[in-house]
PDB file of N, CA and C in Angstrom:
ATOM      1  N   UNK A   1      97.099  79.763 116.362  1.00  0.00           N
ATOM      2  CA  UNK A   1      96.634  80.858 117.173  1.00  0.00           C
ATOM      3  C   UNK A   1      95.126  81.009 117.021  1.00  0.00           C
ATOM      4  N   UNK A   2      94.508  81.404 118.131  1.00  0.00           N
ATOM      5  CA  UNK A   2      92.906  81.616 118.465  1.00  0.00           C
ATOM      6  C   UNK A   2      92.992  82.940 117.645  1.00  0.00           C
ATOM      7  N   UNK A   3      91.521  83.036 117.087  1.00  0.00           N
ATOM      8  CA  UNK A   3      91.211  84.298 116.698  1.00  0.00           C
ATOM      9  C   UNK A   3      89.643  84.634 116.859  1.00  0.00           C
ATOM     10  N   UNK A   4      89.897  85.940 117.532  1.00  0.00           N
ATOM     11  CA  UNK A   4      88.612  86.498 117.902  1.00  0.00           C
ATOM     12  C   UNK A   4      88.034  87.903 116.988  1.00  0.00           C
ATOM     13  N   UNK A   5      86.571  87.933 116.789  1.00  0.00           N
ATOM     14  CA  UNK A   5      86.055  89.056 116.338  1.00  0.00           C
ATOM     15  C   UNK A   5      84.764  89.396 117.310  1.00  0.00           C
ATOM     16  N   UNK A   6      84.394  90.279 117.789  1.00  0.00           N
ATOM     17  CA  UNK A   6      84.125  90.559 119.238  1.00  0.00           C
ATOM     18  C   UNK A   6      83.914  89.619 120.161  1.00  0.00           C
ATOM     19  N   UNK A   7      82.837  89.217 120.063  1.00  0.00           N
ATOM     20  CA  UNK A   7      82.570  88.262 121.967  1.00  0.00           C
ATOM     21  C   UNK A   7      82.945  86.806 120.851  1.00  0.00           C
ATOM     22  N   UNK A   8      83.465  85.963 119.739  1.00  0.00           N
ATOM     23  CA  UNK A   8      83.043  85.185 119.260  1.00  0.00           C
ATOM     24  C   UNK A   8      84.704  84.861 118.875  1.00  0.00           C
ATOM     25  N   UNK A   9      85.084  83.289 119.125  1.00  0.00           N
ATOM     26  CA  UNK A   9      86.274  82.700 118.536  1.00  0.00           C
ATOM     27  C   UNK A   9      86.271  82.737 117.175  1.00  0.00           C
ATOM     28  N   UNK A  10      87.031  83.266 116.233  1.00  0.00           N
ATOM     29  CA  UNK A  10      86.234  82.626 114.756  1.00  0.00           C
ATOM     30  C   UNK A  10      87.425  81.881 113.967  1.00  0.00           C
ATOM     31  N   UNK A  11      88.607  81.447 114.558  1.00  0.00           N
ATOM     32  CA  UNK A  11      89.249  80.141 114.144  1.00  0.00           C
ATOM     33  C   UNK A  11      90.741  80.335 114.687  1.00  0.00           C
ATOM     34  N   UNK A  12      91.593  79.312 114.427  1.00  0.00           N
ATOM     35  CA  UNK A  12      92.329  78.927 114.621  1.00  0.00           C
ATOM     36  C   UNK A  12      93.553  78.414 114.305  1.00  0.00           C
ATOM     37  N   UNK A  13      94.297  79.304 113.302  1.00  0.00           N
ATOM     38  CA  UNK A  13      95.483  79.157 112.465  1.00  0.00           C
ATOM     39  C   UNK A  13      97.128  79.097 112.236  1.00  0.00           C
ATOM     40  N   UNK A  14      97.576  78.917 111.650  1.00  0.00           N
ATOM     41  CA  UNK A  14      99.217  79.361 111.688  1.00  0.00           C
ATOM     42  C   UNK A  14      99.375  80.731 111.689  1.00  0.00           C
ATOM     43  N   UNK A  15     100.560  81.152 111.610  1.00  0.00           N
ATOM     44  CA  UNK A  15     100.631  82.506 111.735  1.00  0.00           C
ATOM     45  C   UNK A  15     100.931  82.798 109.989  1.00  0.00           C
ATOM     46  N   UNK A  16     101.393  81.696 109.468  1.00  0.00           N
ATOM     47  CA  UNK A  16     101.601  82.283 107.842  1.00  0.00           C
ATOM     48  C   UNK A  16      99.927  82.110 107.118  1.00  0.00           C
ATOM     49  N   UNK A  17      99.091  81.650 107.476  1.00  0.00           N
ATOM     50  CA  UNK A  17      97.482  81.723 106.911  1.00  0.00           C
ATOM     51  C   UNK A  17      97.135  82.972 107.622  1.00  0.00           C
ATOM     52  N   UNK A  18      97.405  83.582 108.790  1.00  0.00           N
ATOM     53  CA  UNK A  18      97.339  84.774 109.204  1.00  0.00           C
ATOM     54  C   UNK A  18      97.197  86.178 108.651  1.00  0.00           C
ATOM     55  N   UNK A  19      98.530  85.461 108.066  1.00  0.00           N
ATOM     56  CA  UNK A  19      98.948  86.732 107.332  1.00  0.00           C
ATOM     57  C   UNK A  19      98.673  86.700 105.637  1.00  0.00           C
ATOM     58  N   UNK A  20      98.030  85.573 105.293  1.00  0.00           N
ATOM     59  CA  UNK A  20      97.227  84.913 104.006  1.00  0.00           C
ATOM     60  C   UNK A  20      95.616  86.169 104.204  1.00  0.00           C
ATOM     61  N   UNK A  21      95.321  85.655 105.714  1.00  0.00           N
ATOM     62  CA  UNK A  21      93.672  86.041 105.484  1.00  0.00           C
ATOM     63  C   UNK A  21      93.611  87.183 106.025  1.00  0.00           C
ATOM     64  N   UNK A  22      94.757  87.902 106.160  1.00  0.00           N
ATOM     65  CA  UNK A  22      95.154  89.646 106.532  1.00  0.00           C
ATOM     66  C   UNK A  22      95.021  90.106 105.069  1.00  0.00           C
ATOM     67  N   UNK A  23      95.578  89.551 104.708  1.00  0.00           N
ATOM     68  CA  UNK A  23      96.247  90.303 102.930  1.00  0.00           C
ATOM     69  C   UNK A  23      94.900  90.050 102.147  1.00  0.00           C
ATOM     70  N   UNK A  24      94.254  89.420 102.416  1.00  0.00           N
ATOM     71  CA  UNK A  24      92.865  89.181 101.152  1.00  0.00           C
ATOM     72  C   UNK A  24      91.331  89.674 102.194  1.00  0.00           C
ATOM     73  N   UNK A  25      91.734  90.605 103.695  1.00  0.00           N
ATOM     74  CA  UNK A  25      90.692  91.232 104.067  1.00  0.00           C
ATOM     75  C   UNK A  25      89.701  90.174 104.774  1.00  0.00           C
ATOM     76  N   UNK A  26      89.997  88.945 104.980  1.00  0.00           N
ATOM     77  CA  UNK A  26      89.367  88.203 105.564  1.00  0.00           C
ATOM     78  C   UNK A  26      89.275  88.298 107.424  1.00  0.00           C
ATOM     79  N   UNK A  27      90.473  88.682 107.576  1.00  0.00           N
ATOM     80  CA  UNK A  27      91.039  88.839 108.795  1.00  0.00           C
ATOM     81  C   UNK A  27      91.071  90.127 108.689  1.00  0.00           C
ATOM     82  N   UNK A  28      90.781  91.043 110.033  1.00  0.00           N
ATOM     83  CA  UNK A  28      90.905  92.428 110.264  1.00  0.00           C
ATOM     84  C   UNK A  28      92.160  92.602 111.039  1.00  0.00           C
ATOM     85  N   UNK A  29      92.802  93.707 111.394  1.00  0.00           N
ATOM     86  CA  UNK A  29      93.713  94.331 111.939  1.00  0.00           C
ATOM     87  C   UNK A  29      93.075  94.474 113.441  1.00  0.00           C
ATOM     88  N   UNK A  30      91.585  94.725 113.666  1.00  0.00           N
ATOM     89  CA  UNK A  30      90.966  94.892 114.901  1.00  0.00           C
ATOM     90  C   UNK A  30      90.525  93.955 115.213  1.00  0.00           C
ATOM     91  N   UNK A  31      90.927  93.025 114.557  1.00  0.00           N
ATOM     92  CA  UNK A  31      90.517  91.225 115.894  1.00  0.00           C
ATOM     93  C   UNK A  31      91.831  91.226 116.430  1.00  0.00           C
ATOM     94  N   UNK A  32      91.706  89.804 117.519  1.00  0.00           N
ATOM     95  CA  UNK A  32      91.982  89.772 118.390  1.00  0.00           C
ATOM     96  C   UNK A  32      92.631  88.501 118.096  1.00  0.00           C
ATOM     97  N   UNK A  33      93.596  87.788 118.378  1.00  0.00           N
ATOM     98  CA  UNK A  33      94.487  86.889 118.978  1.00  0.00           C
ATOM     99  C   UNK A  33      94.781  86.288 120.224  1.00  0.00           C
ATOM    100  N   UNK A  34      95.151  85.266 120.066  1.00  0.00           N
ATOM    101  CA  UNK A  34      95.613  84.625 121.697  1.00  0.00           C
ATOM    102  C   UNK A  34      96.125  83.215 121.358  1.00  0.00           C
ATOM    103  N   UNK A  35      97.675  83.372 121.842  1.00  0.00           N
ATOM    104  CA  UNK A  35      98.590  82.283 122.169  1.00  0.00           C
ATOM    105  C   UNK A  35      98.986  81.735 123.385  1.00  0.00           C
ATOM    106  N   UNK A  36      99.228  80.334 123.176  1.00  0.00           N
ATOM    107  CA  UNK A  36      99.738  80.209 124.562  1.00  0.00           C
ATOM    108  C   UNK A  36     100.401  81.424 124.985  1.00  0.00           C
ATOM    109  N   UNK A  37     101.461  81.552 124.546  1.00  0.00           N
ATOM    110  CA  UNK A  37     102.504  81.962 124.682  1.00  0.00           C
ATOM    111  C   UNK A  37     102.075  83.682 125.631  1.00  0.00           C
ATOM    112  N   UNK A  38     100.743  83.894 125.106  1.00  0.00           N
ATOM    113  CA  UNK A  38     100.043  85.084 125.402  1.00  0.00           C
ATOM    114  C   UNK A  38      99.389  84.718 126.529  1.00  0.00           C
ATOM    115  N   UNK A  39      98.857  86.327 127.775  1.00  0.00           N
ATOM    116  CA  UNK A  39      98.266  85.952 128.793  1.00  0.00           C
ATOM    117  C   UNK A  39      97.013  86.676 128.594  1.00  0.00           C
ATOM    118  N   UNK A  40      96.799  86.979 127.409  1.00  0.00           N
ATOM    119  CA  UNK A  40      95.872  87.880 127.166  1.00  0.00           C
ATOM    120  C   UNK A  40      95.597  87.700 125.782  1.00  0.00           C
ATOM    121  N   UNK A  41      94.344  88.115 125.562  1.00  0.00           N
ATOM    122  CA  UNK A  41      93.908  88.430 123.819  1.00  0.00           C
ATOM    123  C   UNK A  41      94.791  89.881 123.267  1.00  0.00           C
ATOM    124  N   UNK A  42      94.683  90.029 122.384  1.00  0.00           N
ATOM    125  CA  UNK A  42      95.621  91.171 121.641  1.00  0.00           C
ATOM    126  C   UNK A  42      95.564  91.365 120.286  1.00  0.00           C
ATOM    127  N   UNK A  43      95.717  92.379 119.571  1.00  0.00           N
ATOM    128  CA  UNK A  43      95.268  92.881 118.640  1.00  0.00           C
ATOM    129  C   UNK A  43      95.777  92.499 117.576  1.00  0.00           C
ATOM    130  N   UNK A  44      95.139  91.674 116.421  1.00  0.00           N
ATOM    131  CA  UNK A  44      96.070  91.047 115.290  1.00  0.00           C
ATOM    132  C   UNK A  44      96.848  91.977 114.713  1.00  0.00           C
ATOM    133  N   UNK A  45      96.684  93.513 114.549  1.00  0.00           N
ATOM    134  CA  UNK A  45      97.601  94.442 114.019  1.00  0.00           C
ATOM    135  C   UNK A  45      98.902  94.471 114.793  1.00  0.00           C
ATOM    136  N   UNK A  46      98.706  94.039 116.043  1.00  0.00           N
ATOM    137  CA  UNK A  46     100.593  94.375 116.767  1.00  0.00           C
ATOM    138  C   UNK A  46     101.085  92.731 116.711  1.00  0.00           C
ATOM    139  N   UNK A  47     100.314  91.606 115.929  1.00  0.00           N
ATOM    140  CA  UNK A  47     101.284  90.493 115.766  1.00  0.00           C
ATOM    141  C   UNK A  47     101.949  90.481 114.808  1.00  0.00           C
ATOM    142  N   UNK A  48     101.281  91.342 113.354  1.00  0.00           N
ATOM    143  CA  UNK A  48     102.055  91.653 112.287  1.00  0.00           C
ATOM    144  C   UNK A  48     103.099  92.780 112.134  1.00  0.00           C
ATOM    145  N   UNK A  49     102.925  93.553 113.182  1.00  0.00           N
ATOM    146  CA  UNK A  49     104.022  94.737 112.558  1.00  0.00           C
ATOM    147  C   UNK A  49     105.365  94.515 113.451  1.00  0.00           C
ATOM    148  N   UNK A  50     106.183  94.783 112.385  1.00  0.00           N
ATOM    149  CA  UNK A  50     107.230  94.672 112.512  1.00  0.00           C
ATOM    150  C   UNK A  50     107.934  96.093 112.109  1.00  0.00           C
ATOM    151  N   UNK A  51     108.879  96.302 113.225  1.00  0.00           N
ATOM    152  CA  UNK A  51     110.004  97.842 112.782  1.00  0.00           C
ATOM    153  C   UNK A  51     110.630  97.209 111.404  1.00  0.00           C
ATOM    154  N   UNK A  52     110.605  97.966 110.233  1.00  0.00           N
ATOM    155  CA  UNK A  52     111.821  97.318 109.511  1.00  0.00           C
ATOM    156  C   UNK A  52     113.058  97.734 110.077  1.00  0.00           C
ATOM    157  N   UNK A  53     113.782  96.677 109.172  1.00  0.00           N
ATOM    158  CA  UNK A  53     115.441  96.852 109.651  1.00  0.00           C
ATOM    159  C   UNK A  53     116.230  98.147 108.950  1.00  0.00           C
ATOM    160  N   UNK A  54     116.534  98.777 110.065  1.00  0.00           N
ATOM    161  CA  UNK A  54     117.304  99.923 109.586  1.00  0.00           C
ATOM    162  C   UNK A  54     119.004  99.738 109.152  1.00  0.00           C
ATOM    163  N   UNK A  55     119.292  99.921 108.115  1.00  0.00           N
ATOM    164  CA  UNK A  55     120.372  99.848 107.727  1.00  0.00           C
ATOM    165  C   UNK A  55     121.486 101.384 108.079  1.00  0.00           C
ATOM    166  N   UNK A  56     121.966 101.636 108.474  1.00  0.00           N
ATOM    167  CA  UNK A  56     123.067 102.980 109.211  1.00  0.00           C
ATOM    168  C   UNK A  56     123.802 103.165 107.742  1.00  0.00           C
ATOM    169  N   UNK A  57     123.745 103.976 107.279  1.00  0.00           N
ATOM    170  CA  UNK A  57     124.822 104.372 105.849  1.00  0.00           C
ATOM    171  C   UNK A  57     125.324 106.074 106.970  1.00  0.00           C
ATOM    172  N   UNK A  58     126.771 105.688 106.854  1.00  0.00           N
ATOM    173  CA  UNK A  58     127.016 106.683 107.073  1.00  0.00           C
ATOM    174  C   UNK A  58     128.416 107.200 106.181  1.00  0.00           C
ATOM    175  N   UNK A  59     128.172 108.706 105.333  1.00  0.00           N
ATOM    176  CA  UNK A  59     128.740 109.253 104.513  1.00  0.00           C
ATOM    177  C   UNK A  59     129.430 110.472 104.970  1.00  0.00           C
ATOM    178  N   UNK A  60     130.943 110.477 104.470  1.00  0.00           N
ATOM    179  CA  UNK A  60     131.702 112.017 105.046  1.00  0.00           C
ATOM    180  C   UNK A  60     131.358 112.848 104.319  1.00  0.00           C
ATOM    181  N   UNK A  61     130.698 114.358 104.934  1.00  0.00           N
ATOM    182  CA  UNK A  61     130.150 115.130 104.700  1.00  0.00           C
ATOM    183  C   UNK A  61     131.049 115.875 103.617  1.00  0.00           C
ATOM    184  N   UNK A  62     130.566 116.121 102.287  1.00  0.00           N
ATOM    185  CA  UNK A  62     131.586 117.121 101.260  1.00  0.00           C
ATOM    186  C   UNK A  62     131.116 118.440 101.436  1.00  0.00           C
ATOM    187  N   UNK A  63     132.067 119.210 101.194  1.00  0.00           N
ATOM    188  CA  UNK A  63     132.106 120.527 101.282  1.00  0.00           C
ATOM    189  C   UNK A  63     132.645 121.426 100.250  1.00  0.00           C
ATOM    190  N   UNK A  64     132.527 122.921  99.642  1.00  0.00           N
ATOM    191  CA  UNK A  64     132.757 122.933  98.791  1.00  0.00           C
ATOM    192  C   UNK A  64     134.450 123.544  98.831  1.00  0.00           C
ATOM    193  N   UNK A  65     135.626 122.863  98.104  1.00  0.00           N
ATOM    194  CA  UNK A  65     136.997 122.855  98.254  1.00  0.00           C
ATOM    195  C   UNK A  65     137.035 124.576  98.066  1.00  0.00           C
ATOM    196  N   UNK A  66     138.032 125.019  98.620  1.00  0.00           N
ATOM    197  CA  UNK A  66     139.185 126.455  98.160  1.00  0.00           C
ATOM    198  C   UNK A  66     140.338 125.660  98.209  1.00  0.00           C
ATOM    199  N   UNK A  67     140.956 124.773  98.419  1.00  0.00           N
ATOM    200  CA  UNK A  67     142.388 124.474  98.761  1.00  0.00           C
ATOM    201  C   UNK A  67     143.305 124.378  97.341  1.00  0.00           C
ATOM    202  N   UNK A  68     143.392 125.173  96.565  1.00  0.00           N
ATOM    203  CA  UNK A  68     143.968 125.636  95.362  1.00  0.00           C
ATOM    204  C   UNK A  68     143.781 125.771  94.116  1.00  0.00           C
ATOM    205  N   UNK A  69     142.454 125.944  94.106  1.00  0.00           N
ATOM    206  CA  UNK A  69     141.546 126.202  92.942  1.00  0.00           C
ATOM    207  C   UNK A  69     141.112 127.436  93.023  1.00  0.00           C
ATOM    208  N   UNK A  70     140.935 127.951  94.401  1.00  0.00           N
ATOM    209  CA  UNK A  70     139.941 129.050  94.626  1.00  0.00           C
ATOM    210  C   UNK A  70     138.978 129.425  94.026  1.00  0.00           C
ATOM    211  N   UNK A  71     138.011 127.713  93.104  1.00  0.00           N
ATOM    212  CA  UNK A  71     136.772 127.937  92.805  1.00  0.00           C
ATOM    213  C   UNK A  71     136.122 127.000  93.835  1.00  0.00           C
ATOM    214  N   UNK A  72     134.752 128.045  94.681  1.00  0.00           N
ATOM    215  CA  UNK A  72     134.058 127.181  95.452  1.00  0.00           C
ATOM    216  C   UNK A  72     133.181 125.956  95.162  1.00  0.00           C
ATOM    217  N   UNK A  73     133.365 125.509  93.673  1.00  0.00           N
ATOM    218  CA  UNK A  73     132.511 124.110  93.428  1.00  0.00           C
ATOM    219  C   UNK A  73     133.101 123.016  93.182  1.00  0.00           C
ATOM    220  N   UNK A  74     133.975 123.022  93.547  1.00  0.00           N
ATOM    221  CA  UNK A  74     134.822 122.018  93.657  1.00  0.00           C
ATOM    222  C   UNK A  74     134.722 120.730  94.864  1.00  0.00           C
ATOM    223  N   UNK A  75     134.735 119.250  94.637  1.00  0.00           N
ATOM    224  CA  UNK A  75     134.084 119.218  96.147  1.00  0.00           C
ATOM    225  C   UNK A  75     135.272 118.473  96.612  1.00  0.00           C
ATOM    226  N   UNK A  76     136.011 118.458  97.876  1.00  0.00           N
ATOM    227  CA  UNK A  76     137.139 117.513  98.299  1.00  0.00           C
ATOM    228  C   UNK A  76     137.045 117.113  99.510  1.00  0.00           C
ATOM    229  N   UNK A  77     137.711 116.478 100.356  1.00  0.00           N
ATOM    230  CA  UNK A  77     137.840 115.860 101.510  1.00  0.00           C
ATOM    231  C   UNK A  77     138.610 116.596 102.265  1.00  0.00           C
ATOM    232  N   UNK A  78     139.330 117.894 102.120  1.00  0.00           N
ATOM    233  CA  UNK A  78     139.715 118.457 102.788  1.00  0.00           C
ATOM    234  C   UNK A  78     141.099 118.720 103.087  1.00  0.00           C
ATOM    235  N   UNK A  79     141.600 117.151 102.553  1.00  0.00           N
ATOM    236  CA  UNK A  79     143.067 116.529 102.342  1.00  0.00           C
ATOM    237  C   UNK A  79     143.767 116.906 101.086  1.00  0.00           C
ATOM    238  N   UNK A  80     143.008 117.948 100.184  1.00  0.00           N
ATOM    239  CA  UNK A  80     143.391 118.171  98.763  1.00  0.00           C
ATOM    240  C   UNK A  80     142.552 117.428  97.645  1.00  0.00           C
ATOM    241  N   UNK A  81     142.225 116.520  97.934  1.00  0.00           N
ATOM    242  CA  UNK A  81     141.719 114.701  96.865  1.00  0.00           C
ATOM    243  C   UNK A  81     140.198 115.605  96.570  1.00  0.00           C
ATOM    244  N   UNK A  82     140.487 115.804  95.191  1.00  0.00           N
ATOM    245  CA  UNK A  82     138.721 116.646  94.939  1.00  0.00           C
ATOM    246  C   UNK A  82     137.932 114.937  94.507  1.00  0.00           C
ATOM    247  N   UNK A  83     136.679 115.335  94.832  1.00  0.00           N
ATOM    248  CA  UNK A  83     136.203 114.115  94.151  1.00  0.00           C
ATOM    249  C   UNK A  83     134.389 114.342  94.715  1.00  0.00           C
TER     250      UNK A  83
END
């Protein structure tokens, strides 16, 4: 990939030296890029970021039991099963 810092090409790398001369400040976040693949120059900060991957944990909500204790700290599923 081409890399630009204002009006000036200033080289031409893989994308894993990219992210080599990102991490040691050599490369800015406000240069510029251009791939084939691209129809335009573009900002080396939106070739590196990535959404991380969200993982979904989803947990049944506890509540605090009365179902024959009639102490409210008790915690159960609702079904009797304290836990």
């Amino acid at each position: 990939m081409r890399i630009s810092r204002g009006n000036e090409v200033i080289g031409n790398w893989p994308v894993g030296q990219i992210k080599r001369r990102m991490a040691d400040a050599s490369l800015l976040p406000t240069d510029f890029y251009y791939h084939e693949e691209t129809s335009e120059w573009l900002p080396l900060a939106g070739l590196l970021i990535r959404p991380p991957a969200v993982k979904e944990v989803v947990k049944a909500a506890a509540r605090p039991c009365y179902c024959g204790s009639g102490l409210p700290f008790f915690m159960c599923h609702g079904d009797g099963r304290e836990g």
